[in-house]
Protein backbone atom coordinates (compact mmCIF):
# COMPACT_ATOMS: atom_id res chain seq x y z
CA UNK A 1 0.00 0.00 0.00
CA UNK A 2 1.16 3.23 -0.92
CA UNK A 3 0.15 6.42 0.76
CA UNK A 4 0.50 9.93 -0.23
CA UNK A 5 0.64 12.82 2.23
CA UNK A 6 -1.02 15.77 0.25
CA UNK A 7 -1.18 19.30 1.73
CA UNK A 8 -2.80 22.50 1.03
CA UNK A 9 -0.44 23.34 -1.74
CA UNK A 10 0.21 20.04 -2.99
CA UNK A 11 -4.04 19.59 -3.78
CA UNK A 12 -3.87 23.23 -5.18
CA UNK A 13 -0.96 21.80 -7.51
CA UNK A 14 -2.59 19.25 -8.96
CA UNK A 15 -2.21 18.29 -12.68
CA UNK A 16 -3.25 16.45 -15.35
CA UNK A 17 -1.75 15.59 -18.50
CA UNK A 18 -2.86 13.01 -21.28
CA UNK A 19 0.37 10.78 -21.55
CA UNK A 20 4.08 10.74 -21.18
CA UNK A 21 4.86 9.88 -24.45
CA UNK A 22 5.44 7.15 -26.66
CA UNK A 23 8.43 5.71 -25.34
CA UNK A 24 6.78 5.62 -21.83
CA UNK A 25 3.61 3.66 -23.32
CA UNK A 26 6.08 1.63 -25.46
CA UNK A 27 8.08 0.43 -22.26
CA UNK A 28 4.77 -0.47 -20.40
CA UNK A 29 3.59 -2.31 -23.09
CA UNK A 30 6.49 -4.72 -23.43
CA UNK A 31 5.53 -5.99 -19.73
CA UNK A 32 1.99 -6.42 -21.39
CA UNK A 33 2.88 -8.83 -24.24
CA UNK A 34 3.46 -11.81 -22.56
CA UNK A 35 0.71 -11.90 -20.46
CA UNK A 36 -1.84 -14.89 -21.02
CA UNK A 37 -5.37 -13.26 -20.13
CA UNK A 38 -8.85 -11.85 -21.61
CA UNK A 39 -8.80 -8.09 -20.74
CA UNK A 40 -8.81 -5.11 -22.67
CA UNK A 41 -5.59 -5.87 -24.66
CA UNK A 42 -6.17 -9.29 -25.42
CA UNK A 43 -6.80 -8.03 -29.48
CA UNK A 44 -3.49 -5.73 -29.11
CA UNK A 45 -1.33 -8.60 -27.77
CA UNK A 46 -2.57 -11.02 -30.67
CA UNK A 47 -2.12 -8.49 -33.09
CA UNK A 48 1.28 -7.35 -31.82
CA UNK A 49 2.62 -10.61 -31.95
CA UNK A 50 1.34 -11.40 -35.39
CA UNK A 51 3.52 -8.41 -37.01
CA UNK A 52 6.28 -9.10 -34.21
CA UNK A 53 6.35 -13.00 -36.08
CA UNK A 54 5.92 -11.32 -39.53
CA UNK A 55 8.70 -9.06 -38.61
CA UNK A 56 11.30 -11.54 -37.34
CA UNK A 57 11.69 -9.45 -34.31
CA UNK A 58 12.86 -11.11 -31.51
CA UNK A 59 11.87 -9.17 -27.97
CA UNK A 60 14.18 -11.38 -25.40
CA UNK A 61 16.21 -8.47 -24.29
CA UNK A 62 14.28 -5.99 -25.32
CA UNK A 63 13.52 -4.07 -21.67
CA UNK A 64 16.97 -3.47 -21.02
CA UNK A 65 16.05 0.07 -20.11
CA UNK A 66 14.74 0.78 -16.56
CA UNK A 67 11.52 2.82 -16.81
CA UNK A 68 12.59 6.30 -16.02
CA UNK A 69 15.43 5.94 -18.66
CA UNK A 70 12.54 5.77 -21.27
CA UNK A 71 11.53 9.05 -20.06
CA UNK A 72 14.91 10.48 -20.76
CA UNK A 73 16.93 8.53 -23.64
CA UNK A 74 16.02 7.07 -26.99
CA UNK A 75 14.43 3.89 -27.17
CA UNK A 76 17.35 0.63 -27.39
CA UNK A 77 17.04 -0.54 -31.05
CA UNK A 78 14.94 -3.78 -29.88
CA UNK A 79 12.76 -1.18 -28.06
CA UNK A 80 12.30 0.86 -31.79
CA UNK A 81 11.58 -2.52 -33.41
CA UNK A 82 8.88 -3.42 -30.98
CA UNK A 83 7.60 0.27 -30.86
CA UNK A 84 7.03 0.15 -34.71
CA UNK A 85 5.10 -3.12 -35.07
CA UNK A 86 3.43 -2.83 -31.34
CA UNK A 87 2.61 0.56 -30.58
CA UNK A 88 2.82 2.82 -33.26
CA UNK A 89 -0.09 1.40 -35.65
CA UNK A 90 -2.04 2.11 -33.38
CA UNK A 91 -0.68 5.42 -31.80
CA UNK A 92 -3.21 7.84 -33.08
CA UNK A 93 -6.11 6.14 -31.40
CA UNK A 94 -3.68 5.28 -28.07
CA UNK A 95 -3.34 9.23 -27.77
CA UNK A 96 -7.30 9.91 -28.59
CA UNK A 97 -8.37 7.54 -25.84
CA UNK A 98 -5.72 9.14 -23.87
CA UNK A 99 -6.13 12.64 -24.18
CA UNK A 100 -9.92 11.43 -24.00
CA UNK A 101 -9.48 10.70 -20.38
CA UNK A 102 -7.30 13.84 -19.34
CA UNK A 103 -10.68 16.00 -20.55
CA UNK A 104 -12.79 14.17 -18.55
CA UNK A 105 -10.33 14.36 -15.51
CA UNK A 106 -10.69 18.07 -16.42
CA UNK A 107 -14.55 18.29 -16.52
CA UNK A 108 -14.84 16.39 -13.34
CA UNK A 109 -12.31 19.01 -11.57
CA UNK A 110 -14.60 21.39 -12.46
CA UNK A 111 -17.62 19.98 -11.55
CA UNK A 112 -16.96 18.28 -8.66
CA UNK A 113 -13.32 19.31 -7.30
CA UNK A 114 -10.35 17.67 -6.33
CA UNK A 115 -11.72 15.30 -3.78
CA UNK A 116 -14.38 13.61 -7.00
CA UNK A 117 -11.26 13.11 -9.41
CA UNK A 118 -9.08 11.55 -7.75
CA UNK A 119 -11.41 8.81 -6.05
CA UNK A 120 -12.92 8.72 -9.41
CA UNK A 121 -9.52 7.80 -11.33
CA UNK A 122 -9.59 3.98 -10.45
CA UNK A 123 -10.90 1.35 -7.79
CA UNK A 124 -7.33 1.43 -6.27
CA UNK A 125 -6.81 5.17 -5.47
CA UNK A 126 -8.52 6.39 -2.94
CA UNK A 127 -8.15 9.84 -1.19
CA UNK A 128 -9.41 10.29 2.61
CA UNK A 129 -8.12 13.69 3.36
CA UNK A 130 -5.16 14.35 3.85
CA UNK A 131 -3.87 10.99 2.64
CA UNK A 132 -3.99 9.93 -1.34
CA UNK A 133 -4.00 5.71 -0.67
CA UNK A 134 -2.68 3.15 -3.70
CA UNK A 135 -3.12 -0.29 -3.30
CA UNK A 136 -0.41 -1.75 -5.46
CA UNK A 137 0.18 -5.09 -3.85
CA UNK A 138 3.63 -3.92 -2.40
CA UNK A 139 4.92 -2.86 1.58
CA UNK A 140 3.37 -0.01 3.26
CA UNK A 141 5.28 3.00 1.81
CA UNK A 142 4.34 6.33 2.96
CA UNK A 143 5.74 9.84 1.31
CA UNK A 144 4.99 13.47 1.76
CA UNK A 145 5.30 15.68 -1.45
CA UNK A 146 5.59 18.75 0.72
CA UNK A 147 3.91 21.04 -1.72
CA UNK A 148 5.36 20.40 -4.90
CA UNK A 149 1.93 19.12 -6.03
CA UNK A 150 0.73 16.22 -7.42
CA UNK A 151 0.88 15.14 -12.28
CA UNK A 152 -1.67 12.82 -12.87
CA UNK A 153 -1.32 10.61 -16.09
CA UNK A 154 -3.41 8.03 -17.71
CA UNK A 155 -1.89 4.94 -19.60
CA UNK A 156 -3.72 2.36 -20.98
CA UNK A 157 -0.57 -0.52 -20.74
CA UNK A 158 0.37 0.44 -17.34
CA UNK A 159 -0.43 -2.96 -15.20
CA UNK A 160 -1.29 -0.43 -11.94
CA UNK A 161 -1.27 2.75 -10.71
CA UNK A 162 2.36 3.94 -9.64
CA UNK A 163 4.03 6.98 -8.17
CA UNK A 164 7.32 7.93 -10.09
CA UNK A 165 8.93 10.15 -7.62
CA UNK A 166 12.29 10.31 -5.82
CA UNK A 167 12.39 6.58 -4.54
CA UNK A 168 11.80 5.52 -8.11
CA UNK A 169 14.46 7.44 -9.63
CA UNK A 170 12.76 9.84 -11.03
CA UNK A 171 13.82 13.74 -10.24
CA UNK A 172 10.95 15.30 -11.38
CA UNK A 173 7.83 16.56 -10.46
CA UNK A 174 5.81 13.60 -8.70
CA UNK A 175 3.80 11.47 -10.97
CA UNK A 176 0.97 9.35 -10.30
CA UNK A 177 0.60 7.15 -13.11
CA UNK A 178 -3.08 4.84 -13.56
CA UNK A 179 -4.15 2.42 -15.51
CA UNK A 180 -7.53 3.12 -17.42
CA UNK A 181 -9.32 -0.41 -18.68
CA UNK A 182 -12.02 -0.27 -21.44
CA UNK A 183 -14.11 -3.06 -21.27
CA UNK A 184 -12.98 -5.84 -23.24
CA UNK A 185 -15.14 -6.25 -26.56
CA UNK A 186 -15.04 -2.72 -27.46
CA UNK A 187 -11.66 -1.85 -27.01
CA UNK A 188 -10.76 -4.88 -30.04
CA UNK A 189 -11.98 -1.98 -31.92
CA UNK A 190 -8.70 0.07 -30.89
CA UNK A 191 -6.97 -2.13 -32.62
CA UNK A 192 -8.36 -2.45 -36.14
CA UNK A 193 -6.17 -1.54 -39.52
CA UNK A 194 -6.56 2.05 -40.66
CA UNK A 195 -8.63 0.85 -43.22
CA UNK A 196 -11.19 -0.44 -40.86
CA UNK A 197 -11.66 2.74 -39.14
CA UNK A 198 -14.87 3.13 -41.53
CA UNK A 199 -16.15 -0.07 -40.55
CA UNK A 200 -17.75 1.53 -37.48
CA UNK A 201 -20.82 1.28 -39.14
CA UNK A 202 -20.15 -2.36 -40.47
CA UNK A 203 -19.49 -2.93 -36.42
CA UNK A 204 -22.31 -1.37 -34.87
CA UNK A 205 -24.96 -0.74 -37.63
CA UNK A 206 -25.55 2.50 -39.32
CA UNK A 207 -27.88 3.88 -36.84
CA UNK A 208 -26.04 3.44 -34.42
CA UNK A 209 -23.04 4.69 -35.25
CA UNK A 210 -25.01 7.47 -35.81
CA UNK A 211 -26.03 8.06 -32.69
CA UNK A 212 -22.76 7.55 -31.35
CA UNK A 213 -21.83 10.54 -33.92
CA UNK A 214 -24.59 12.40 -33.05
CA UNK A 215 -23.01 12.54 -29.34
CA UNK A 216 -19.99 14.22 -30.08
CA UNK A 217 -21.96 17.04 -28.33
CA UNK A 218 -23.87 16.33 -25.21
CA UNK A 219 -27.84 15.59 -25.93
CA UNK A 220 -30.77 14.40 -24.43
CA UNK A 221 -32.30 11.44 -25.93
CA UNK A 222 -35.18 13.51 -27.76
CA UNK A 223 -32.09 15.46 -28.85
CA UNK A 224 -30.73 12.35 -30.31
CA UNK A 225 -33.76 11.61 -31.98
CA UNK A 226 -34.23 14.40 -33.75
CA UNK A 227 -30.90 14.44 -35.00
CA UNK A 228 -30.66 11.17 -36.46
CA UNK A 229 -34.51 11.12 -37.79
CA UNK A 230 -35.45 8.22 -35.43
CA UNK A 231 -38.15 7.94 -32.67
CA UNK A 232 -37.10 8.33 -28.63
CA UNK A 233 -38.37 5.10 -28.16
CA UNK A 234 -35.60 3.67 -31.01
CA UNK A 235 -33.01 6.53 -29.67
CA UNK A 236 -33.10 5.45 -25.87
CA UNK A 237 -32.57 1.47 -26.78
CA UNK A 238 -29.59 2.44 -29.07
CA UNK A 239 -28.48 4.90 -26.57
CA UNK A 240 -28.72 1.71 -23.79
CA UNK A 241 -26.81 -0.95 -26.06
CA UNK A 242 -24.00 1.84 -26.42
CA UNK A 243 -23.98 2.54 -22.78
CA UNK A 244 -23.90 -0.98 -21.60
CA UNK A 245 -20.87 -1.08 -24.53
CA UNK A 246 -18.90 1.20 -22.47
CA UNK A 247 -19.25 3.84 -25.74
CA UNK A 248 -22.05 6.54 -23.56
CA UNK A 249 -22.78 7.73 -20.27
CA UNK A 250 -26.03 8.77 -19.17
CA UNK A 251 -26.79 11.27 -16.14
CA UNK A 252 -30.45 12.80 -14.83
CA UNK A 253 -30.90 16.43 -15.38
CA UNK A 254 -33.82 17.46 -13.82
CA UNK A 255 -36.08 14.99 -15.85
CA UNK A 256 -34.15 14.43 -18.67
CA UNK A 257 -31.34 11.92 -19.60
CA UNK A 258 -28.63 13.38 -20.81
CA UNK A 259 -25.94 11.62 -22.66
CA UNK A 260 -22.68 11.83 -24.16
CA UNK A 261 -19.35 9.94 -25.02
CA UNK A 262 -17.24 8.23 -22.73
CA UNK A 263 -13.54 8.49 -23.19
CA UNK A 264 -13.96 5.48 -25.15
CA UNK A 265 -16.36 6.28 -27.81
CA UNK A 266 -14.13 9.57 -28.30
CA UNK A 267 -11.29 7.46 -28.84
CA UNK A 268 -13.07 5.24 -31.43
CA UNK A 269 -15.15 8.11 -33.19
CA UNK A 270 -11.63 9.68 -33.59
């Protein structure tokens, strides 16, 4: 268990950014490869190792670098090899989802402050004033930051939330790194060829798809309707198959629902 002593200044300090770079994703993702489970990357690590194979590369050595050096050297030549068939296919959409999730961070700041984002980041962070907790599996660890404020950073290949800070090597600001996890069946879309990014139609049907368009603005479901020429009744059961896809989030507003796109169907609308 990590815990983080946050003060006045360090909560008034806090930031969020969408990534920290390729090289950093790159590095993570290496540890993800050779894992043998169904989760969110099960598509990525088939079709990384299919143009791996195709490619000849061979990844034995290939996270020679520790992970703070990726932050601050070039990537080892085994590292550009991997980064090239692994990552950088599918970069574009990596940095969407991404940058995705550092807006949302940002919306929820404003709308419900400090305290809402961070327990809101993932089911192992937890803040109970003044302590930030991180159940990571490892010996009770406890560090101030003494105001120099608190980064926070999304990645979608790290396995767990982290700190990088001092006691990791890193001389930096402090950074609180966590994992987001889309649900499984729609994040195989991530990992499509370019050409397939027009098969979102092909993949959800044409109405829906547009109605996953038609929230690239926040609207109610009569909203919806009107905008893709369907009835509510049709709107609100496309609108619940997208939501229970992980693609749309619905809140009350007064006595409407109001919907729009998760990080996730930003990432795949593009």
């Amino acid at each position: 268990m990590l815990e983080i002593c946050l003060g006045v200044e360090d909560l008034a300090r806090i930031r969020i950014i969408g990534t920290l770079g390729t090289a950093f994703e790159t590095y993570l993702a290496w540890g993800q490869l050779g894992k043998q489970q169904r989760d969110a990357l099960s598509e990525w690590r088939r079709t990384a190792r299919i143009r791996l194979r195709r490619a000849g590369a061979t990844m034995a050595k290939a996270r020679s670098a520790s992970l703070v050096e990726t932050l601050t050297s070039p990537l080892p030549h085994e590292g550009d090899v991997f980064h090239k068939m692994a990552v950088e296919p599918f970069w574009d959409r990596i940095q969407r989802l991404l940058k995705a999730e550092r807006d949302s961070c940002g919306r929820e700041m404003l709308a419900g402050g400090v305290e809402h984002v961070l327990n809101n980041r993932h089911s192992a962070i937890r803040w109970e004033a003044p302590v930030l907790r991180v159940a990571n599996g490892r010996p009770p660890r406890r560090t101030s930051l003494t105001g120099q404020g608190l980064t926070l950073v999304p990645s979608l290949f790290a396995p767990h939330p982290f700190l990088l800070d001092d006691s990791a090597g890193w001389h930096g600001l402090p950074i609180l790194v966590y994992n987001i996890a889309p649900d499984t069946e729609p994040a195989a879309a991530l990992w499509q060829s370019q050409e397939g990014e027009s098969a979102l139609p092909a993949l959800l049907g044409r109405t829906r798809a547009d109605v996953l368009e038609a929230l690239r603005e926040t609207r109610s479901t009569g909203q919806v309707a009107d905008r893709v020429h369907i009835s509510s009744p049709s709107a609100s059961k496309h609108l619940t198959i997208l939501r229970r896809a992980g693609f749309v989030s619905t809140e009350r507003r007064q006595n409407l629902a109001v919907h729009s796109l998760t990080p996730l169907g930003e990432a795949i609308l593009g």
